[in-house]
Protein backbone atom coordinates (compact mmCIF):
# COMPACT_ATOMS: atom_id res chain seq x y z
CA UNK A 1 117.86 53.72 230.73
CA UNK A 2 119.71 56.93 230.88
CA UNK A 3 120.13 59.41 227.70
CA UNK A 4 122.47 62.01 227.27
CA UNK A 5 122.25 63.31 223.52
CA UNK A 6 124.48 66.26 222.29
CA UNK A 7 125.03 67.56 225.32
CA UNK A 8 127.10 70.77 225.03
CA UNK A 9 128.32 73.24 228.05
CA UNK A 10 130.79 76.43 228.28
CA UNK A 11 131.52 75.36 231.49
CA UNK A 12 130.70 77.47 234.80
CA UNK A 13 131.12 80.20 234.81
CA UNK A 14 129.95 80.89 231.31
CA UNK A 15 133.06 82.44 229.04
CA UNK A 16 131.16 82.58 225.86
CA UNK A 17 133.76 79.56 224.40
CA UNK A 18 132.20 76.09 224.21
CA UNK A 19 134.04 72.90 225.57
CA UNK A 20 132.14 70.41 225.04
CA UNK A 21 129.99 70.29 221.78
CA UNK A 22 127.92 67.42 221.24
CA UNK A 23 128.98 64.55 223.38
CA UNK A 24 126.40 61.65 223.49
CA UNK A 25 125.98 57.98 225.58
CA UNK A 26 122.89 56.24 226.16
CA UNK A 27 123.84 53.40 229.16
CA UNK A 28 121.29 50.77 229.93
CA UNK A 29 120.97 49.24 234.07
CA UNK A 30 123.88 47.55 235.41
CA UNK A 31 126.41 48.98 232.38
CA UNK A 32 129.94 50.48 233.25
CA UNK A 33 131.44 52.89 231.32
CA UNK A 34 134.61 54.85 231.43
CA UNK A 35 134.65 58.38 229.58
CA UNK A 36 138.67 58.64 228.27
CA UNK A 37 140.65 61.94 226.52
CA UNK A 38 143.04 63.93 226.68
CA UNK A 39 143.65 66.35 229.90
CA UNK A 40 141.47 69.25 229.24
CA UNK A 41 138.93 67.66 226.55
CA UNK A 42 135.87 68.17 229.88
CA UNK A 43 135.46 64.64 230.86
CA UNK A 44 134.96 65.97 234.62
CA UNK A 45 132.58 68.60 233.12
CA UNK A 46 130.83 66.28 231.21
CA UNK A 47 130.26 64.14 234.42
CA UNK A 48 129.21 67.53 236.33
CA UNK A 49 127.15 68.20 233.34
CA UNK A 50 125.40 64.75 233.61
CA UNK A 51 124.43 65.25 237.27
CA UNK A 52 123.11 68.49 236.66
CA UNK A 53 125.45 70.17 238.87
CA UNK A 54 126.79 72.60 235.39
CA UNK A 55 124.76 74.42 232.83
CA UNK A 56 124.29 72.51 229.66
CA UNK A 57 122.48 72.32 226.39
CA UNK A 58 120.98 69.11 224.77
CA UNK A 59 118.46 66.18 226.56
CA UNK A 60 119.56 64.38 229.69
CA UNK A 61 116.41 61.78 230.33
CA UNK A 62 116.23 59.19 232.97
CA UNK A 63 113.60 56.23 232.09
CA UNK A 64 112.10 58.76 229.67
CA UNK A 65 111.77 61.48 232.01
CA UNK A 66 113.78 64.80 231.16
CA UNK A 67 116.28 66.22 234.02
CA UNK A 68 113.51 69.17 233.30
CA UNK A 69 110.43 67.04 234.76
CA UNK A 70 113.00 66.61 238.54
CA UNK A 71 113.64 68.58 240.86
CA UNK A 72 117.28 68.91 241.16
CA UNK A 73 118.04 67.58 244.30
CA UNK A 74 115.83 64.79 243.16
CA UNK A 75 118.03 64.33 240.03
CA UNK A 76 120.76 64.65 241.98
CA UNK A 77 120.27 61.36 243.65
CA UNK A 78 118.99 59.10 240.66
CA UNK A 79 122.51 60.50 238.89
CA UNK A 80 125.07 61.01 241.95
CA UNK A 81 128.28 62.53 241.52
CA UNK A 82 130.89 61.72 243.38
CA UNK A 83 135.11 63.57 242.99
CA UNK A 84 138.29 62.39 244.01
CA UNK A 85 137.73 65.04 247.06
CA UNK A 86 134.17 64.80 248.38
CA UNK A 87 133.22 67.55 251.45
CA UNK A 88 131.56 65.32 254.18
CA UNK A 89 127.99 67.64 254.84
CA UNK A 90 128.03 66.74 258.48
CA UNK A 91 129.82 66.72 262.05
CA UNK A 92 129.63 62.71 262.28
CA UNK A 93 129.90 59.76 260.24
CA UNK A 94 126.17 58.97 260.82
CA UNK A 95 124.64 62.48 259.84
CA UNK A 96 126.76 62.15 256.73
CA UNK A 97 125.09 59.01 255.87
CA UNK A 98 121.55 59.55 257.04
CA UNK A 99 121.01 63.33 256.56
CA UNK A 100 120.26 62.42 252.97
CA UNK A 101 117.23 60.72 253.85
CA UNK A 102 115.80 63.25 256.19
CA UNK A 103 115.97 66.21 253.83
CA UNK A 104 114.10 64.19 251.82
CA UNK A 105 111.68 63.00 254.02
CA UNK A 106 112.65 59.12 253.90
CA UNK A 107 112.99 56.64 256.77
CA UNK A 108 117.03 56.29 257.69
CA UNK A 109 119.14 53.05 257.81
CA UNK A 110 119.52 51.60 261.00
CA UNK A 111 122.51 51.93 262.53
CA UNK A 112 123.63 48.05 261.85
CA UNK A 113 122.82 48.56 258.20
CA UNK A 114 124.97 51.79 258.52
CA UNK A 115 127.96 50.27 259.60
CA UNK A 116 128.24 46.83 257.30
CA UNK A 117 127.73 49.26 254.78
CA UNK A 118 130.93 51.27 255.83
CA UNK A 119 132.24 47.89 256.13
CA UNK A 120 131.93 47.07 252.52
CA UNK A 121 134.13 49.62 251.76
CA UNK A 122 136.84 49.22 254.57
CA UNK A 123 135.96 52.02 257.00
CA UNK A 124 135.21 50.69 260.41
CA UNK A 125 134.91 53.84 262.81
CA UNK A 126 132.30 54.38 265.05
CA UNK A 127 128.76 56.22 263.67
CA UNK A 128 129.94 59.31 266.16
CA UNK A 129 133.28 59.56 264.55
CA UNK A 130 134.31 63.24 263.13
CA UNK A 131 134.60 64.09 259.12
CA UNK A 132 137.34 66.22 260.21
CA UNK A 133 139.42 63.83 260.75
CA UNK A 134 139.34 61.79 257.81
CA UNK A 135 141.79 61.50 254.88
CA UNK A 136 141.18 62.24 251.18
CA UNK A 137 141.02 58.15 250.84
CA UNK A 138 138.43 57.47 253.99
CA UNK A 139 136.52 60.46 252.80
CA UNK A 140 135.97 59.13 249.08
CA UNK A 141 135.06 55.76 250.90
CA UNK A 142 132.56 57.36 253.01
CA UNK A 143 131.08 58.90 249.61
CA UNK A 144 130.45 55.69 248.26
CA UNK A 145 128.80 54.20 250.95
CA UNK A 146 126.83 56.77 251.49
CA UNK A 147 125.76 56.85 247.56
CA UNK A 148 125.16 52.43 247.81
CA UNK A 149 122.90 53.57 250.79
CA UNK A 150 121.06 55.95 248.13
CA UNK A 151 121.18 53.08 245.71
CA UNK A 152 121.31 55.46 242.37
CA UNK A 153 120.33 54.81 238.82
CA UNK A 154 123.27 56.04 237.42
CA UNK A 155 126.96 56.59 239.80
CA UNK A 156 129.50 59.08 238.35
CA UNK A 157 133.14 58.42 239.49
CA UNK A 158 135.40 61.30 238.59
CA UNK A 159 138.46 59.97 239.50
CA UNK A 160 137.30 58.72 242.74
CA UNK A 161 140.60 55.85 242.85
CA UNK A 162 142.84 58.81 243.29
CA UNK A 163 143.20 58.98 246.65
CA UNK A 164 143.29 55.09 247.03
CA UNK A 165 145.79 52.65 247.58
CA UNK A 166 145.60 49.61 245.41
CA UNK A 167 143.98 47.61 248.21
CA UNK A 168 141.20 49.86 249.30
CA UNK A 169 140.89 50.34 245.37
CA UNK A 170 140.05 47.07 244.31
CA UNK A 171 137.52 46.56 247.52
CA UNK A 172 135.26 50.00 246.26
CA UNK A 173 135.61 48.48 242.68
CA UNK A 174 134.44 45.07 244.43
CA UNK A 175 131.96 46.72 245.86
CA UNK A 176 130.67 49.13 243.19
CA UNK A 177 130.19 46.21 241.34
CA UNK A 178 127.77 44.50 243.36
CA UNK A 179 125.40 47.85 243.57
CA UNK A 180 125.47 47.57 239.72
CA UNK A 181 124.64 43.80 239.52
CA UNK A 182 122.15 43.94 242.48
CA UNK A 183 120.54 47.61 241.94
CA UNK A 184 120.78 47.88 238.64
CA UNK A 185 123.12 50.82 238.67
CA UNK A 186 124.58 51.98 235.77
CA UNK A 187 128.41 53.50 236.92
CA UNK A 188 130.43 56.07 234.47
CA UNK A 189 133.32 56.99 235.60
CA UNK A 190 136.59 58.76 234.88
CA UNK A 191 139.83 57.59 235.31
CA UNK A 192 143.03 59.16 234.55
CA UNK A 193 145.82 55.99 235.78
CA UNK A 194 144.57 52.17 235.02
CA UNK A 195 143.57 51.36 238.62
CA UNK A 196 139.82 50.87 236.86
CA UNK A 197 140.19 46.95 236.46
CA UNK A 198 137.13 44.59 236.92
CA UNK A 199 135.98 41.45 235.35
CA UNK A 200 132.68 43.33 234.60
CA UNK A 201 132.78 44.92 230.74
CA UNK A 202 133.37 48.23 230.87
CA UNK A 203 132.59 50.29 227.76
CA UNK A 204 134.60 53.46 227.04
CA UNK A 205 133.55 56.66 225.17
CA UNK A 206 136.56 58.82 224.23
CA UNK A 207 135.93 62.53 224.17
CA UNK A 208 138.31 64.70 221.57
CA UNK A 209 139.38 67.80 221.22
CA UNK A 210 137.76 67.91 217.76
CA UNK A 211 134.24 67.78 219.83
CA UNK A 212 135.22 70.73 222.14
């Protein structure tokens, strides 16, 4: 289970003005749920806020353990955040997806497992292929395998169908949902068009200005 009670941030850097002020969700394994408002309300902050990437006030706790009792980088890959414009960390396909598990000491996916996991999301270039030369779209693909590779307890989406075409949309919604019914990972996400359709129930918390 993952808490996030009154959780309040000025954003980063700190001007002294709060923007969000007291924004709770508790989401049990497997749950989707899609944070809605107004432009401007902090629903990306609040995501940013949730992976521990932003300052913030108030108790974030993962199976009863407080962000606090993590590391960070540790944190950061039970509650992954991915944007509509992720920056690939490395040369080549394969560092991007197995660099991960070296910094922290872990045994790497072989290079078959590598590649029907690109699959899964449409990308089919070869495990030497350059970042550089991948679009906003294949780029946001390449985030998400990399994060089912990861398998997280929580996966934040901030508006991560941007870049997408309806196709290649509905195949990383396909195949988000299968990490959540086969992991156990709970998604939030935030979505500013409708392209956020599944049969799975999706829950929505709706952040206002009055809570700014």
């Amino acid at each position: 289970m993952f808490v996030a009670e009154s959780i309040r941030s000025n954003g980063f850097p700190d001007n002294g003005k709060p923007i969000l002020n007291g924004i709770s969700l508790t989401i049990r394994s497997g749950e989707w749920w899609q944070i809605v408002g107004e432009s401007g309300v902090g629903k990306t902050l609040f995501l940013r806020c949730l992976a521990g990437l932003i300052p913030s006030q108030g108790k974030l706790l993962l199976h009863n353990r407080s962000i606090t009792d993590y590391p960070l980088p540790e944190w950061r890959r039970h509650v992954l955040f991915i944007g509509s414009k992720p920056i690939p960390f490395a040369d080549t396909i394969q560092d991007t997806m197995t660099l991960p598990f070296h910094w922290r000491h872990l045994s790497a996916p072989d290079n078959d497992h590598l590649r029907r996991t690109l699959h899964s999301v449409g990308l089919t270039f070869a495990m030497d292929y350059s970042t550089k030369s991948l679009s906003d779209g294949e780029r946001v693909r390449l985030a998400i395998a990399s994060a089912i590779l990861l398998a997280p307890d929580i996966l934040l989406l901030d508006e991560s169908l941007a870049p997408l075409d309806r196709s290649n949309a509905d195949l990383v919604i396909s195949t988000i949902l299968s990490l959540s019914t086969q992991q156990g990972t709970g998604i939030i996400w935030v979505d500013h068009g409708d392209r956020l359709t599944s049969d799975h129930p999706i829950s929505k918390l709706e952040i206002k200005k009055n809570e700014r």
